[in-house]
Each structure stands twice: as C-alpha cells, then as structure tokens.
N, C-alpha and C. Protein backbone atom coordinates (compact mmCIF):
# COMPACT_ATOMS: atom_id res chain seq x y z
N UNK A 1 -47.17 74.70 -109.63
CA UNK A 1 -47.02 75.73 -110.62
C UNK A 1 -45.65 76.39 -110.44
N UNK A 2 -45.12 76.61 -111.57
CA UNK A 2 -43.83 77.22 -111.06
C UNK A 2 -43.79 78.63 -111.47
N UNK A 3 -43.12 79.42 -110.37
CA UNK A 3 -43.14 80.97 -110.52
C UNK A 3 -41.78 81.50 -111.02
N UNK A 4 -42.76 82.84 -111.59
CA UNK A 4 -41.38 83.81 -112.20
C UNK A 4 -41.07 84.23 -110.87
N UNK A 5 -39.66 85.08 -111.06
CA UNK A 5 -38.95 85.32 -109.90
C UNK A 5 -39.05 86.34 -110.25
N UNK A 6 -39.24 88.07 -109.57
CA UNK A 6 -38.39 89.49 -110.27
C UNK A 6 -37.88 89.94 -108.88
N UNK A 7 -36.34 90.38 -108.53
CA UNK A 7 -35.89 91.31 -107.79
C UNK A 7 -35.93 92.35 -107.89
N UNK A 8 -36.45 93.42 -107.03
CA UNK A 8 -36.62 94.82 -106.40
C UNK A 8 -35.39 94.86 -105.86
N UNK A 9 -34.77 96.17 -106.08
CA UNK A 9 -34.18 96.47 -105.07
C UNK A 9 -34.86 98.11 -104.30
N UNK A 10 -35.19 98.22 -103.04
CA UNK A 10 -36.13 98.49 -102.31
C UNK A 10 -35.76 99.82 -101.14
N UNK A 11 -36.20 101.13 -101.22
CA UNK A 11 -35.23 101.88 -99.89
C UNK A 11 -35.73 100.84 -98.68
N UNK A 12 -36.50 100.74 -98.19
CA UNK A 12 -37.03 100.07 -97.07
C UNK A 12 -38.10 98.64 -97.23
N UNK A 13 -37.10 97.39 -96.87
CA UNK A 13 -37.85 96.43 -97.42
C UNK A 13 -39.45 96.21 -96.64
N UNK A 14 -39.22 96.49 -95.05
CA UNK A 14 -40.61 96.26 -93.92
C UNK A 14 -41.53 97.49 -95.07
N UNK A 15 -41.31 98.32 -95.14
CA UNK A 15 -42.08 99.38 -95.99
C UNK A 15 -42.44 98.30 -97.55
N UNK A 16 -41.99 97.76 -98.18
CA UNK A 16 -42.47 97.34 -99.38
C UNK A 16 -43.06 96.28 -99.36
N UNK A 17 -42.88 95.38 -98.09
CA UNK A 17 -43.59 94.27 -98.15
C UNK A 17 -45.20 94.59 -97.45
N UNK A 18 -45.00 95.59 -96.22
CA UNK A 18 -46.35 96.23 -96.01
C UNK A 18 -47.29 96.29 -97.38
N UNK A 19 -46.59 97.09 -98.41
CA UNK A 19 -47.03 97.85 -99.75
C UNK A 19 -48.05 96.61 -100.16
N UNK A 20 -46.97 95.81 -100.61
CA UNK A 20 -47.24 94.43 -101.69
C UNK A 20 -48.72 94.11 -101.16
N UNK A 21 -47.98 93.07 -99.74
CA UNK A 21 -48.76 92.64 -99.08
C UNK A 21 -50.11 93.09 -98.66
N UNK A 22 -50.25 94.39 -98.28
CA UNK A 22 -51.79 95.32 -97.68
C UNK A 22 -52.91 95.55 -98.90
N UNK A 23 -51.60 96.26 -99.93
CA UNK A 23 -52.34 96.89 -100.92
C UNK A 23 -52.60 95.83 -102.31
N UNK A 24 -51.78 94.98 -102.72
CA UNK A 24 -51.80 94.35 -103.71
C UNK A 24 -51.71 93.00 -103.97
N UNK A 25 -52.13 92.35 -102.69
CA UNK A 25 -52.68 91.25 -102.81
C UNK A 25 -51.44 89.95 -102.55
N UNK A 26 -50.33 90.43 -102.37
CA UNK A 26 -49.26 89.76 -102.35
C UNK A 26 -49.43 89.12 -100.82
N UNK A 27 -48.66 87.50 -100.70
CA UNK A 27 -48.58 87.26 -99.39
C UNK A 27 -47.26 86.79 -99.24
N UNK A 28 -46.78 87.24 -97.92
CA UNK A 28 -45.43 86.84 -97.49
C UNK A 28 -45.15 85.78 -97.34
N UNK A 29 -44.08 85.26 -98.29
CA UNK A 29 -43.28 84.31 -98.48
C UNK A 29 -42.23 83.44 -97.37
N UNK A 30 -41.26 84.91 -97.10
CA UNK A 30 -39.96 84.56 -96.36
C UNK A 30 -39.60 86.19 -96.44
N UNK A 31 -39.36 86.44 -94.69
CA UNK A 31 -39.35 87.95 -94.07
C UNK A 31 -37.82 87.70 -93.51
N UNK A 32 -36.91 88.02 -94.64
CA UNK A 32 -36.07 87.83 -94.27
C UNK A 32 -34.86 89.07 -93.42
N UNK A 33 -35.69 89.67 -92.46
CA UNK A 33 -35.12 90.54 -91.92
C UNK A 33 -34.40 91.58 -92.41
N UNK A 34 -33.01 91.23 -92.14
CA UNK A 34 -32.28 92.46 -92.88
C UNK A 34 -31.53 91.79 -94.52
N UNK A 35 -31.94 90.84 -94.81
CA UNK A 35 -31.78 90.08 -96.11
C UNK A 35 -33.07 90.18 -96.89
N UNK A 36 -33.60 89.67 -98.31
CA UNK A 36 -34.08 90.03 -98.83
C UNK A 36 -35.66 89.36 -98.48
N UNK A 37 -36.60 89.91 -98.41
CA UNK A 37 -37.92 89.38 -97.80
C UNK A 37 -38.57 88.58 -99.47
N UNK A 38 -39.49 88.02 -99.43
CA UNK A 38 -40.09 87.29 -100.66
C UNK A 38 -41.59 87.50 -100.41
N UNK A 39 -42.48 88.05 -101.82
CA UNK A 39 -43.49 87.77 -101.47
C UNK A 39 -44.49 87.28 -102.69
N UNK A 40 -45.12 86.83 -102.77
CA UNK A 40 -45.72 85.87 -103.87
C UNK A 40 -47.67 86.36 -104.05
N UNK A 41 -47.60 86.21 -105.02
CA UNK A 41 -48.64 86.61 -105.61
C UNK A 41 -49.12 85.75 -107.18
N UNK A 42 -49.58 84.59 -106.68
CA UNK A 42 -50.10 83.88 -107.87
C UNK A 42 -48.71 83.30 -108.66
N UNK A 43 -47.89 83.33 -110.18
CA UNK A 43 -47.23 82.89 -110.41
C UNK A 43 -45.97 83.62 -110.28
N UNK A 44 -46.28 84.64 -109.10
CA UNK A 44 -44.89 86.04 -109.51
C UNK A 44 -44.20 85.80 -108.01
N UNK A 45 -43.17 85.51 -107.88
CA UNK A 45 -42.47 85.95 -106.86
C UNK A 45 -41.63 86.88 -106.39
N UNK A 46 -42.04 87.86 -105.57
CA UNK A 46 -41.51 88.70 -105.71
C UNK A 46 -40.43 89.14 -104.74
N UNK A 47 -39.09 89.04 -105.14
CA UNK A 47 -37.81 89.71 -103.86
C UNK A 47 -37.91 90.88 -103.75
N UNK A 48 -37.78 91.77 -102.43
CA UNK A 48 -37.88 92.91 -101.97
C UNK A 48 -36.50 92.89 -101.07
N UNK A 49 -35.45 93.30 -102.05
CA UNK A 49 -33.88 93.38 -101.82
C UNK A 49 -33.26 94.90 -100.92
N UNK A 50 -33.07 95.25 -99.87
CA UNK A 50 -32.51 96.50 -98.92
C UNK A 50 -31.37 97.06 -99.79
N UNK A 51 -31.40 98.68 -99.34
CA UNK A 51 -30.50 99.32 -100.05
C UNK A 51 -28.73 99.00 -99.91
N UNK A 52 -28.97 98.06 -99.13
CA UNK A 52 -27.71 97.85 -98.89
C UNK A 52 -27.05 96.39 -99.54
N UNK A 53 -28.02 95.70 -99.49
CA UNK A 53 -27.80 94.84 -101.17
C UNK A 53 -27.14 95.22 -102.15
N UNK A 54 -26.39 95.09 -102.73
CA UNK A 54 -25.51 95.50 -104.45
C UNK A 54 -26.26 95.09 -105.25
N UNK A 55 -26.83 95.62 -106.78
CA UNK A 55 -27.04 95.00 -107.55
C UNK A 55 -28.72 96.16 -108.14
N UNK A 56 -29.30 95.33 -109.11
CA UNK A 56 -29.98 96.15 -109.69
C UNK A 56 -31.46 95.22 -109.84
N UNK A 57 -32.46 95.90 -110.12
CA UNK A 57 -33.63 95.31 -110.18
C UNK A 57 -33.48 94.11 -111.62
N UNK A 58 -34.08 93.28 -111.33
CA UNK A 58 -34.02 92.09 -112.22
C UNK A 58 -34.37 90.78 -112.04
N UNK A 59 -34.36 89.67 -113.36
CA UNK A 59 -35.06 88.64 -113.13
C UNK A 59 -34.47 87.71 -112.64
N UNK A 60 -34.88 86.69 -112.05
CA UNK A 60 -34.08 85.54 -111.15
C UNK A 60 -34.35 84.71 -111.66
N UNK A 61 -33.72 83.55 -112.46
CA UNK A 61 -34.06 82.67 -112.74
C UNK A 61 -33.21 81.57 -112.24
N UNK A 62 -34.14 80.14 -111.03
CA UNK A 62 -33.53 79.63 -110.40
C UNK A 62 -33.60 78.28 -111.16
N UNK A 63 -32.27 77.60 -111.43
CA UNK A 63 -32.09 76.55 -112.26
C UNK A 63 -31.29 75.63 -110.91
N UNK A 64 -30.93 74.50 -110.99
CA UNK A 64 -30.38 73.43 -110.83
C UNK A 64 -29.09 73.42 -110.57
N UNK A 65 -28.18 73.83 -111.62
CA UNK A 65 -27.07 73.16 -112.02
C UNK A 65 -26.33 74.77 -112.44
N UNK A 66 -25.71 75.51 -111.58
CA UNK A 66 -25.21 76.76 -112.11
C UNK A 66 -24.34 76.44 -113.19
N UNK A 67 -23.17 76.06 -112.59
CA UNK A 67 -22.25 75.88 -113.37
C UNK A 67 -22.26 75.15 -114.89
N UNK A 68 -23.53 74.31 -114.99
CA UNK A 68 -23.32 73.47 -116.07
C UNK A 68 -24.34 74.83 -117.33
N UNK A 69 -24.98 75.23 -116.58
CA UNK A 69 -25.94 76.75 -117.35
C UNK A 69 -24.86 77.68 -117.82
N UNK A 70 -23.72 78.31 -116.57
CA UNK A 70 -22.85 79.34 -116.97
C UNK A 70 -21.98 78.77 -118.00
N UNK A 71 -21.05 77.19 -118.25
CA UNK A 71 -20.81 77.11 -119.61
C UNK A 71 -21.75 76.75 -120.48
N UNK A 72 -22.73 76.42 -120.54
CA UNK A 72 -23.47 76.35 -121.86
C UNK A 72 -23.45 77.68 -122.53
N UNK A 73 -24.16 78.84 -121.57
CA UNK A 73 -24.42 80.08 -121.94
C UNK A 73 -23.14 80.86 -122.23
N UNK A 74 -21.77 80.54 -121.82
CA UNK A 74 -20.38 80.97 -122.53
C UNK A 74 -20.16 80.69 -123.73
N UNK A 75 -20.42 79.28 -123.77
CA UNK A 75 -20.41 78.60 -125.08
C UNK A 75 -21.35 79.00 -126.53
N UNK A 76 -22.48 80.00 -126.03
CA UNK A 76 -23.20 80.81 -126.85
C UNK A 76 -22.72 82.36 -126.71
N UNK A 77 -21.76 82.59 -126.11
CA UNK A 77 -20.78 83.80 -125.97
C UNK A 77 -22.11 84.72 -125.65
N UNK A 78 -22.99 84.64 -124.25
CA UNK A 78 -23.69 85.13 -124.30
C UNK A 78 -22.52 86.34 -122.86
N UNK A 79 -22.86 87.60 -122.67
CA UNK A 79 -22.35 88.14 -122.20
C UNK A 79 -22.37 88.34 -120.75
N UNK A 80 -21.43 88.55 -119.74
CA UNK A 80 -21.67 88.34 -118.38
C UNK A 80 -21.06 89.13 -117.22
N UNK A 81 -22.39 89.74 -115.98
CA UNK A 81 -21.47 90.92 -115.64
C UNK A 81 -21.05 90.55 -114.47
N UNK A 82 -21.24 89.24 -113.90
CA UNK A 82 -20.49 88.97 -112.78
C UNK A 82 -19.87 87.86 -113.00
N UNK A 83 -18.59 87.01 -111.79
CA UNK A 83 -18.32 86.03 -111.71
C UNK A 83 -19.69 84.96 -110.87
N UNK A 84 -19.48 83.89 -110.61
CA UNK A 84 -20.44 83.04 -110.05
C UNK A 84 -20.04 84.07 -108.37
N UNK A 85 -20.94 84.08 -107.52
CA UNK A 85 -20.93 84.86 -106.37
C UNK A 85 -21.70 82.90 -105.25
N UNK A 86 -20.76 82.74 -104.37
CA UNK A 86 -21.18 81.99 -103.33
C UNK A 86 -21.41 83.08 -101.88
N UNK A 87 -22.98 82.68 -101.21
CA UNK A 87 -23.12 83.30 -99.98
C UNK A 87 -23.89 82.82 -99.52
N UNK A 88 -24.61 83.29 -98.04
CA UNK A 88 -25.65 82.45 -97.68
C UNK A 88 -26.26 82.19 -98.02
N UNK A 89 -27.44 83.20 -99.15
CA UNK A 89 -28.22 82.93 -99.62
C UNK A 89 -28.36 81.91 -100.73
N UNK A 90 -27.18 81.55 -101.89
CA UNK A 90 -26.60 80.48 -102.78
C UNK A 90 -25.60 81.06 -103.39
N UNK A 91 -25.91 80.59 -104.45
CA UNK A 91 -24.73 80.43 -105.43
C UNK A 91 -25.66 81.37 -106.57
N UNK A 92 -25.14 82.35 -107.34
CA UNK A 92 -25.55 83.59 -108.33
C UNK A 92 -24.31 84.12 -108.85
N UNK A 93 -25.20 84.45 -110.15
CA UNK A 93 -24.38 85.13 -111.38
C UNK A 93 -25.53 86.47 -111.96
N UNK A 94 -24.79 87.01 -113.03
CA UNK A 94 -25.40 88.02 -113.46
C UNK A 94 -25.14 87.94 -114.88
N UNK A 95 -26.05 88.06 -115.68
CA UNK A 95 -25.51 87.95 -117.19
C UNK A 95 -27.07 89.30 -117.83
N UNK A 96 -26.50 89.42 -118.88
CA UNK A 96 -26.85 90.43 -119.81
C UNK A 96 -27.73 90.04 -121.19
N UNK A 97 -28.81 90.26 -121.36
CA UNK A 97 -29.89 90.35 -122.02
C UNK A 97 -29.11 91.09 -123.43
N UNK A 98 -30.03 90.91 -124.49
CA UNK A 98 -29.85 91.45 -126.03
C UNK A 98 -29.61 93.07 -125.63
N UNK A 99 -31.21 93.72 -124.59
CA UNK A 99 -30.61 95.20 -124.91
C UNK A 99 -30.02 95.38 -123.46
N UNK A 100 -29.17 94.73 -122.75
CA UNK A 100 -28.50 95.25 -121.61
C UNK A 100 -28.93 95.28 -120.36
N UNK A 101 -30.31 94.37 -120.39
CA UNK A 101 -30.80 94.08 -119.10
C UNK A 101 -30.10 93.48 -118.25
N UNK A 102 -29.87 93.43 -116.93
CA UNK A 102 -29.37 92.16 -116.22
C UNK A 102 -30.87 91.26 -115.82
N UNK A 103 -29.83 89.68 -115.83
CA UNK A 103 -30.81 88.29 -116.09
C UNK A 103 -29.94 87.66 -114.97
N UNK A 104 -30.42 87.08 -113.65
CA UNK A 104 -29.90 86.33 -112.51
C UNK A 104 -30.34 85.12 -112.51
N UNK A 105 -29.08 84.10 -112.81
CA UNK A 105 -29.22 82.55 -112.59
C UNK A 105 -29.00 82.50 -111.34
N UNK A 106 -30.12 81.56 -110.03
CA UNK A 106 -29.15 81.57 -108.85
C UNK A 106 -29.88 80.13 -108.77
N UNK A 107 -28.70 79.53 -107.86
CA UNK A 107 -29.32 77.98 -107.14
C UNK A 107 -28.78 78.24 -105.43
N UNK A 108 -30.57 77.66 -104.85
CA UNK A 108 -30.22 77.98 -103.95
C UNK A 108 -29.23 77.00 -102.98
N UNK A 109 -28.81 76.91 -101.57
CA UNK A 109 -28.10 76.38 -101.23
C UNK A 109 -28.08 75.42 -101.31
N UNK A 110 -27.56 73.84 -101.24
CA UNK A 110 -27.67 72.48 -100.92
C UNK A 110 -29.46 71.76 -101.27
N UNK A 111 -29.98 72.32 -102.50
CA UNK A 111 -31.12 72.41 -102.33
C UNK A 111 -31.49 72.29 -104.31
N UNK A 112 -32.51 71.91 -104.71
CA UNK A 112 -33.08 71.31 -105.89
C UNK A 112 -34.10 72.61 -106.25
N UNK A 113 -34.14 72.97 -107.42
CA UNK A 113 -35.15 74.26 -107.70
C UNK A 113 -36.39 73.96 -106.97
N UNK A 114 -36.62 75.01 -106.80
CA UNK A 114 -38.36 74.98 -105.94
C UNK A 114 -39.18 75.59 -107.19
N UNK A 115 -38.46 76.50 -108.27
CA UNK A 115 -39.49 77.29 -108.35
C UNK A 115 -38.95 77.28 -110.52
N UNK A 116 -38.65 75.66 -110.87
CA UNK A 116 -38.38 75.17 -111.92
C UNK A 116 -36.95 74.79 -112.42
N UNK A 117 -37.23 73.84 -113.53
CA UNK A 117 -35.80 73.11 -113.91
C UNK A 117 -34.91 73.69 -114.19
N UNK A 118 -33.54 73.35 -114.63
CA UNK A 118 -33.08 74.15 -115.23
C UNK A 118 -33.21 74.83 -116.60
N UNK A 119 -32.69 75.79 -117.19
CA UNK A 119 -33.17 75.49 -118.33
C UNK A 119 -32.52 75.21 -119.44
N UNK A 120 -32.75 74.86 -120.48
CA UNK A 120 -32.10 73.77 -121.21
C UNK A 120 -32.17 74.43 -122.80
C-alpha cells in the first residue's frame, strides 16, 4: 500500500513521537535522533521534523526521478520556493500549491520510492 507522507515541524520531536505513538495509535517508523523521526499509522506517514530543521509543515511527496518532475512541473510554470536541496537525508525541493501551500518532492538517497511512483 503506498502512503501519504505529511511533515510536522515539531518543538520537541522525543515529545511528539511519545504523543503519536502512546496516544494515537501511530507506530515508529525511523527514530531518527536529532533528524527527523517517522511514524506511520495505516496509509499516513508521518515526519516529526526538530525546531531546528528549516522549513514549514507540509506534504512530501516521494517520486523517483526529481529532476525529470522539477522540469515537467517548470514546464507547467508551476511555481517554486526552493532550488533542488542535496543532503543526507536526499535530494528535495519545495514548490507551491494554487493557494500558497508548500508541496515537497523528495527522492530519497541512492534508493527507488518506497512509498510510490513518480508522478506522472
């Protein structure tokens, strides 16, 4: 089954994954210390991102092929608030929704979607 992704960004991630996890049924994914922990709950995955993370609560959508997504989606002059960002965690961008949401394409490192294709 493949899951939606949503990022939190979180004052205290050990505090939110307690939350998820105790109270709401969520089970831990990947406790990623002082990086972003994951925890899953049926088709939702959920990132629990530290205040020291940049960036804003939003959806992750993990595709395949960044680069071949970021020009398609240029090519529909769709709007965009970051450059492509490489780090440990992968390769991410940030682009902008109709009313100004941020929408996160990321692929993770050396690695094939886990969690669906790209999209097309």
């Amino acid at each position: 089954m493949d899951a939606a992704t949503v990022r939190y960004v979180v004052g205290d991630v050990r505090a939110a994954v307690d939350f998820y996890t105790r109270h709401l049924g969520f089970i831990l994914e990947t406790d990623g210390g002082l990086a972003p922990a994951a925890v899953v709950r049926g088709p939702l995955r959920l990132l629990l991102s530290g205040p020291t993370s940049s960036g804003w609560n939003r959806v992750q959508i993990v595709v395949d092929d960044l680069d071949r997504e970021v020009k398609r989606l240029q090519a529909a002059c769709v709007p965009f608030w970051t450059k492509i960002v490489s780090d440990t965690a992968g390769r991410h961008i940030l682009l902008e929704d109709p009313s100004g949401n941020p929408v996160e394409l990321f692929t993770p490192p050396g690695s094939r979607s886990r969690y669906g294709p790209s999209v097309e």
